[in-house]
Protein backbone atom coordinates (compact mmCIF):
# COMPACT_ATOMS: atom_id res chain seq x y z
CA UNK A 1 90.00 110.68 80.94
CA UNK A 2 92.25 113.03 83.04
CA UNK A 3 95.95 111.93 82.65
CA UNK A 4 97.41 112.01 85.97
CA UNK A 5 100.10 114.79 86.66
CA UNK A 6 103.46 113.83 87.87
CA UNK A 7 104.11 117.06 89.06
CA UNK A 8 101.13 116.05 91.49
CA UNK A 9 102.58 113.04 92.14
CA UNK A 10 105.92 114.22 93.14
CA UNK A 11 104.06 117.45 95.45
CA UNK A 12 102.09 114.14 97.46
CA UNK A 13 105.33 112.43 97.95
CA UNK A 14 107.14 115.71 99.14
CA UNK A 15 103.96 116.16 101.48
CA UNK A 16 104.97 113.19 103.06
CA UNK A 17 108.71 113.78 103.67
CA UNK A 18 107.28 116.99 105.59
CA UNK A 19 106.14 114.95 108.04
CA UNK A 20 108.07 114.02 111.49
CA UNK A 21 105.96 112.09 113.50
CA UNK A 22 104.20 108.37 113.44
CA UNK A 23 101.47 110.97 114.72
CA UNK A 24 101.84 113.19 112.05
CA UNK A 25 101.70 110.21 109.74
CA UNK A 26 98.53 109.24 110.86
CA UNK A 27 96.76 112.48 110.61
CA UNK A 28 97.68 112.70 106.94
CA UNK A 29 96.94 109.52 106.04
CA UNK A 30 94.05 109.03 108.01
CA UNK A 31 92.29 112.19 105.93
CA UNK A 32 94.20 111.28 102.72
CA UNK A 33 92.98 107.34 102.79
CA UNK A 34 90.30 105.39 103.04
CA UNK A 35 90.43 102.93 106.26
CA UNK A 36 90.01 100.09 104.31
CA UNK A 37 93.62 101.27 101.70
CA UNK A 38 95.27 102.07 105.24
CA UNK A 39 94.52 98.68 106.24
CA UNK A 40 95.66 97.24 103.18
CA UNK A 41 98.95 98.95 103.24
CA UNK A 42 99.41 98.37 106.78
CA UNK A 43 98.81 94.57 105.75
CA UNK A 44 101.36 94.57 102.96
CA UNK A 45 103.84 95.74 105.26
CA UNK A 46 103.36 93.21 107.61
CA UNK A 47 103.45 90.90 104.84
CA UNK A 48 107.06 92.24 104.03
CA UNK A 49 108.52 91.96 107.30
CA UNK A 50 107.59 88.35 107.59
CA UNK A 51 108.94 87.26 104.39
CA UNK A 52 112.35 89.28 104.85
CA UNK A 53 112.30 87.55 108.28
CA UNK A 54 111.84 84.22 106.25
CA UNK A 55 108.56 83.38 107.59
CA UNK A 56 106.47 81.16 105.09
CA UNK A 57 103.19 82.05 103.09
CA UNK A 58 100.92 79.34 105.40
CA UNK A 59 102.56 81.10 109.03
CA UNK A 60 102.09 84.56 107.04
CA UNK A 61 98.59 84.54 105.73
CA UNK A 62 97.37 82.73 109.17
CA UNK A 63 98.74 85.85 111.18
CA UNK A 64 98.56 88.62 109.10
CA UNK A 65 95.03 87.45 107.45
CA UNK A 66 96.25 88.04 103.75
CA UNK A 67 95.37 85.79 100.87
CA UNK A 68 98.36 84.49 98.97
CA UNK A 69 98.16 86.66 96.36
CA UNK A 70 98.26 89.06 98.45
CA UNK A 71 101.68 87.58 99.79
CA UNK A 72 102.97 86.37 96.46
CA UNK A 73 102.48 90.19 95.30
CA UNK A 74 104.28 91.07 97.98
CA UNK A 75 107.40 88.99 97.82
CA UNK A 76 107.28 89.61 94.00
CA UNK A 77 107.82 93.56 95.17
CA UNK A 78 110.92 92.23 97.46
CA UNK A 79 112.40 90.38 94.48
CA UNK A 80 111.87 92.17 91.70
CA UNK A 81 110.36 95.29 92.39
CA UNK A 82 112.04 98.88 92.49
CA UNK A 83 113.60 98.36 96.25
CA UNK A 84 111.20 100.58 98.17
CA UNK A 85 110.65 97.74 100.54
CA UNK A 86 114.45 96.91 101.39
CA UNK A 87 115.22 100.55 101.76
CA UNK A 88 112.59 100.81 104.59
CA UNK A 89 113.70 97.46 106.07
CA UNK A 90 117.22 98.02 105.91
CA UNK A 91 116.73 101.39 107.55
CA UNK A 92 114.60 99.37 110.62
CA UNK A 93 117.50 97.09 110.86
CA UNK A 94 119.98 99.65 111.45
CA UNK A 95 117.96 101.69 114.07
């Protein structure tokens, strides 16, 4: 098995800080994902925003369409994970 290279990990993430658009954003991801992952990340976001707005699993997964594992993983990331989510939603909330 090929071990995955951080150095390639850290050159995809500094890819994406080069770009400056939402239309950028979508070109990239659109050839570096599947449509199905971009849903799914689109979907976990969602997800997100709910629960930091408080919204509950049933209101969430009848919107959004997620199962609530899918939410429970989610709102395990908000509690406990490495903050990636509140940096992004504290950033909305200031804008």
């Amino acid at each position: 098995m090929v071990e995955f290279s951080m150095k390639a990990f850290d050159g995809f993430f500094q890819a994406v800080l080069q770009l400056k658009s939402v239309e950028d954003c979508q070109k990239f991801f659109e050839d570096v994902c599947t449509i199905k992952e971009l849903q799914s990340i689109a979907q976990r976001w969602e997800v997100a925003v709910m629960l930091n707005d408080g919204r509950n699993y049933q209101e969430i997964s009848k919107k959004t369409g997620a199962s609530t594992a899918t939410i429970s993983r989610v709102a395990k990331c908000l509690n406990y994970g490495a903050g990636g989510y509140e940096l992004v939603l504290e950033k909305g909330a200031e804008e």
